[in-house]
PDB file of N, CA and C in Angstrom:
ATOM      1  N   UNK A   1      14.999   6.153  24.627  1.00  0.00           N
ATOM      2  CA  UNK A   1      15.694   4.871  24.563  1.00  0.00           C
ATOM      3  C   UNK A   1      17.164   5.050  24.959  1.00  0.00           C
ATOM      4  N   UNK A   2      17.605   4.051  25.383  1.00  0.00           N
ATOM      5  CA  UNK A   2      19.190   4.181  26.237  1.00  0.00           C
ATOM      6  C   UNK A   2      20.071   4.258  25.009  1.00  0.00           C
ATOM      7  N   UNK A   3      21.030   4.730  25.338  1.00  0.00           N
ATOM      8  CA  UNK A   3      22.596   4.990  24.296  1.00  0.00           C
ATOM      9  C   UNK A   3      22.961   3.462  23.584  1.00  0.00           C
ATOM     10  N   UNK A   4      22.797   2.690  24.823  1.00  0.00           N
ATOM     11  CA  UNK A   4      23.329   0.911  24.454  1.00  0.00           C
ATOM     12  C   UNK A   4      22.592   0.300  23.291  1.00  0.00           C
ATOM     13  N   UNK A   5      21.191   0.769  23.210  1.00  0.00           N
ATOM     14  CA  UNK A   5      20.427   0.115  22.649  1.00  0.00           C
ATOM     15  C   UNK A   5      20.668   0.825  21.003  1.00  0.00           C
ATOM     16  N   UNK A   6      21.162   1.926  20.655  1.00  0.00           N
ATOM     17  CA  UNK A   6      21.309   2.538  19.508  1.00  0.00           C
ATOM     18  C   UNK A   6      22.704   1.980  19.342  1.00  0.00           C
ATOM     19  N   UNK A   7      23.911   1.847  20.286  1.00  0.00           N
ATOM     20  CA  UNK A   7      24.803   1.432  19.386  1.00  0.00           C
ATOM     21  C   UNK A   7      24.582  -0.017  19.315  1.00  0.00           C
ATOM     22  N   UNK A   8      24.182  -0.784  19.843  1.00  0.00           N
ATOM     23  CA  UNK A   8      23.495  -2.429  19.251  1.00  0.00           C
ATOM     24  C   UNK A   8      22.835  -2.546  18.065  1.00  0.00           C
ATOM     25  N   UNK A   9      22.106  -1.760  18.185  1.00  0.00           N
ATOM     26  CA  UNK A   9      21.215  -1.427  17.070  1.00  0.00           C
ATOM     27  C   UNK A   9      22.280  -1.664  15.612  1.00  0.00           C
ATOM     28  N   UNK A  10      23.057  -0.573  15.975  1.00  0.00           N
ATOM     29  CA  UNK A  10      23.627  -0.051  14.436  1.00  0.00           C
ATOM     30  C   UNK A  10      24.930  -1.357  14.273  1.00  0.00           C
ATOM     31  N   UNK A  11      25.124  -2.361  15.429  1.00  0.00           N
ATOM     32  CA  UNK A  11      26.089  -3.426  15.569  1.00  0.00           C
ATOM     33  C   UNK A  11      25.260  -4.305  14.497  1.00  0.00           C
ATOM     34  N   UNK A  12      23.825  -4.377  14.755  1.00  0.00           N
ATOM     35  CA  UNK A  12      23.363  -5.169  14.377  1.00  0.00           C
ATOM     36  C   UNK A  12      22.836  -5.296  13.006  1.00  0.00           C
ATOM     37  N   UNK A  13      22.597  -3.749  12.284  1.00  0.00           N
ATOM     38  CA  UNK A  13      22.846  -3.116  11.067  1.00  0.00           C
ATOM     39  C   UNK A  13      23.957  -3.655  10.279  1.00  0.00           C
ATOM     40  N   UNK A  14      24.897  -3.209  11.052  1.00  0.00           N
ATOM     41  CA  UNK A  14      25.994  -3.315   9.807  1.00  0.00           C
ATOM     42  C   UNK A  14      26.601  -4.888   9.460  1.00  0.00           C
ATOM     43  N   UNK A  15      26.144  -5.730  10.614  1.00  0.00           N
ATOM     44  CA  UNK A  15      26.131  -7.316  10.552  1.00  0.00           C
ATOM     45  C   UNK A  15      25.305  -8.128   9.437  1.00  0.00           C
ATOM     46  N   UNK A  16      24.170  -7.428   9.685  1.00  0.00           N
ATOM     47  CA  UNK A  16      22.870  -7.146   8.565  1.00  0.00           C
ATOM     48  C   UNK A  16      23.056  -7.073   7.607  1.00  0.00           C
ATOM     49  N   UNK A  17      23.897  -5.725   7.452  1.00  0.00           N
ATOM     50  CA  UNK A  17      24.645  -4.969   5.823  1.00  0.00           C
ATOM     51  C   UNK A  17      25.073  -6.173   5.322  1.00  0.00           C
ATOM     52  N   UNK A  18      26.337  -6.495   6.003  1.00  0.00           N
ATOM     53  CA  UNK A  18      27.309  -7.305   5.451  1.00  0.00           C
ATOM     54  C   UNK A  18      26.311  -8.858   4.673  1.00  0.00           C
ATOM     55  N   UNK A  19      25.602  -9.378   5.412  1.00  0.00           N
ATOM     56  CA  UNK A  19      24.860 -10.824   5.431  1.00  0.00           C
ATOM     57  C   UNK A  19      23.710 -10.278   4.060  1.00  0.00           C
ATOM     58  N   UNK A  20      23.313  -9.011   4.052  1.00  0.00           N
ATOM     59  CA  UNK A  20      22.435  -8.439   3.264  1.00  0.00           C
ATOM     60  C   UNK A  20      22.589  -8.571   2.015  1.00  0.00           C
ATOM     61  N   UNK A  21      23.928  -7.756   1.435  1.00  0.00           N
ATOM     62  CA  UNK A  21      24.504  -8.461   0.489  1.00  0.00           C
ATOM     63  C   UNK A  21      24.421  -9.345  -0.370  1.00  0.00           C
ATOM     64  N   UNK A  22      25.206 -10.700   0.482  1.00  0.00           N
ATOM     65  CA  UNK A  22      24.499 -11.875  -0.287  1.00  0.00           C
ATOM     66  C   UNK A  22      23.627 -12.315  -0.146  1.00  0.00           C
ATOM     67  N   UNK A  23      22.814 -11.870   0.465  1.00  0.00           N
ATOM     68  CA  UNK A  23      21.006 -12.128   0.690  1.00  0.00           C
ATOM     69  C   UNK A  23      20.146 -11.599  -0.650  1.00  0.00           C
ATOM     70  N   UNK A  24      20.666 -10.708  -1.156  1.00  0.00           N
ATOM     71  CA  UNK A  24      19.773  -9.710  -1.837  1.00  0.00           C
ATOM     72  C   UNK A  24      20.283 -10.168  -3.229  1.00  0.00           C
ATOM     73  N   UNK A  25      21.777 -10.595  -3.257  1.00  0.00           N
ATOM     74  CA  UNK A  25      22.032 -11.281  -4.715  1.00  0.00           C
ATOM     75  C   UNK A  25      21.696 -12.645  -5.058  1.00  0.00           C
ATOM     76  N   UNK A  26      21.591 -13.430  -3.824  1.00  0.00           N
ATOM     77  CA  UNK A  26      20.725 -15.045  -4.108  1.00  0.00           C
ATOM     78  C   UNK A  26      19.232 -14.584  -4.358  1.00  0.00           C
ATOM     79  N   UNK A  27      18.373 -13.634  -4.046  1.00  0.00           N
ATOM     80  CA  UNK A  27      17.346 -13.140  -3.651  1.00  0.00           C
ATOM     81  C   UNK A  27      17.263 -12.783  -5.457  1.00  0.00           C
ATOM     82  N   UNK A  28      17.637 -11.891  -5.752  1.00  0.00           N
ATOM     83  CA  UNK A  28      17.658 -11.136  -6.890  1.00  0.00           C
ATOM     84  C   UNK A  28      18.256 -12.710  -7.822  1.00  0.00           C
ATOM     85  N   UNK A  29      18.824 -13.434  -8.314  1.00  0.00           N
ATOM     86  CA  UNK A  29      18.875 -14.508  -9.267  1.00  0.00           C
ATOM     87  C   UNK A  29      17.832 -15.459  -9.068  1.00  0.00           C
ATOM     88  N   UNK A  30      17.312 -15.721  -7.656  1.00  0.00           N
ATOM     89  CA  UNK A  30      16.046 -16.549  -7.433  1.00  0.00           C
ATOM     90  C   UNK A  30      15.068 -15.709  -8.295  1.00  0.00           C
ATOM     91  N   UNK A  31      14.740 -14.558  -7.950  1.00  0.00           N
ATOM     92  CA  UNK A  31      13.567 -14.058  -8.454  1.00  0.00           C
ATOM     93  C   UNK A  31      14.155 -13.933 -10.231  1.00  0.00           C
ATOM     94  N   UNK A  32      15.253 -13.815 -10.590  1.00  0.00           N
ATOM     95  CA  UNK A  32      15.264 -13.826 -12.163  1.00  0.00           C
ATOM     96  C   UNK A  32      15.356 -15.099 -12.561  1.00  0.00           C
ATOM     97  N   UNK A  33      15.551 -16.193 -12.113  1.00  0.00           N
ATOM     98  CA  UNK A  33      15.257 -17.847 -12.336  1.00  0.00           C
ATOM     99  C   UNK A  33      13.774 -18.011 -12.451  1.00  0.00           C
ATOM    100  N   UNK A  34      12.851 -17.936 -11.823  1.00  0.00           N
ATOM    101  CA  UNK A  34      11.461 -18.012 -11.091  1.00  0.00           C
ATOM    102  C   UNK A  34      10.816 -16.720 -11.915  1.00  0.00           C
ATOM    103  N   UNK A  35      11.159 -16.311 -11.990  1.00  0.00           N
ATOM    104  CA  UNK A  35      10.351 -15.153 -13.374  1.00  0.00           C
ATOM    105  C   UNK A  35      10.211 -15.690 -15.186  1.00  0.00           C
ATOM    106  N   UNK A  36      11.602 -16.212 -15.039  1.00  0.00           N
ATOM    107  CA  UNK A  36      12.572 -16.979 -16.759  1.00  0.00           C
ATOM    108  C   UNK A  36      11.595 -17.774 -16.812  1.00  0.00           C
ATOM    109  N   UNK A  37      11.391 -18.712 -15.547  1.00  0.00           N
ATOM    110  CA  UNK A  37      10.291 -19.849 -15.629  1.00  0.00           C
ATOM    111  C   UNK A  37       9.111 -19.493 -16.034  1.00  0.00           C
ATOM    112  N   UNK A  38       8.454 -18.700 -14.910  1.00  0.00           N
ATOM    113  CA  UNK A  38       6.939 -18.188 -15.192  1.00  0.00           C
ATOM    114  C   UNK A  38       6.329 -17.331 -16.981  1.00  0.00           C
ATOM    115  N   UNK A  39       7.770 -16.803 -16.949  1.00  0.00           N
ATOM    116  CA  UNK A  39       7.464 -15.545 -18.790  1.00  0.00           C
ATOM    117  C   UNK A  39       7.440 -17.253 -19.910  1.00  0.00           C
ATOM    118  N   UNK A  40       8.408 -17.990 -19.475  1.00  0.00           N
ATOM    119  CA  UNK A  40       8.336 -19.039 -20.354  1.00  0.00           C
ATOM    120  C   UNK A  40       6.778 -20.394 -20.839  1.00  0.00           C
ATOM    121  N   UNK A  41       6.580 -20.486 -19.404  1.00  0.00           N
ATOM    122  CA  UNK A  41       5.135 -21.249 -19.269  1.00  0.00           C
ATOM    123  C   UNK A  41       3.918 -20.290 -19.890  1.00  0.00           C
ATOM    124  N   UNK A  42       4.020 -19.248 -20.106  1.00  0.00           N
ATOM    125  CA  UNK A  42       2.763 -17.897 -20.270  1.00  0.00           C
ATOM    126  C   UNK A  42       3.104 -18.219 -21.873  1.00  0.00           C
TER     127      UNK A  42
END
């Protein structure tokens, strides 16, 4: 694979990283909202 395509790659990683972040902490309180719910209905 060409040189261009690894440093895009890792452009596109660390863009990722950054957006990941708050992806993974809305992600992570959704799933502890939506769990609170489900342990509560059981």
């Amino acid at each position: 694979m060409p040189r261009s395509f690894f440093t895009g790659f890792f452009e596109v990683l660390r863009f990722l990283d950054y957006k990941a972040v708050k992806l993974t902490m809305l992600i992570s309180l959704i799933t502890i909202i939506v769990g609170d719910v489900i342990y509560r209905r059981t």
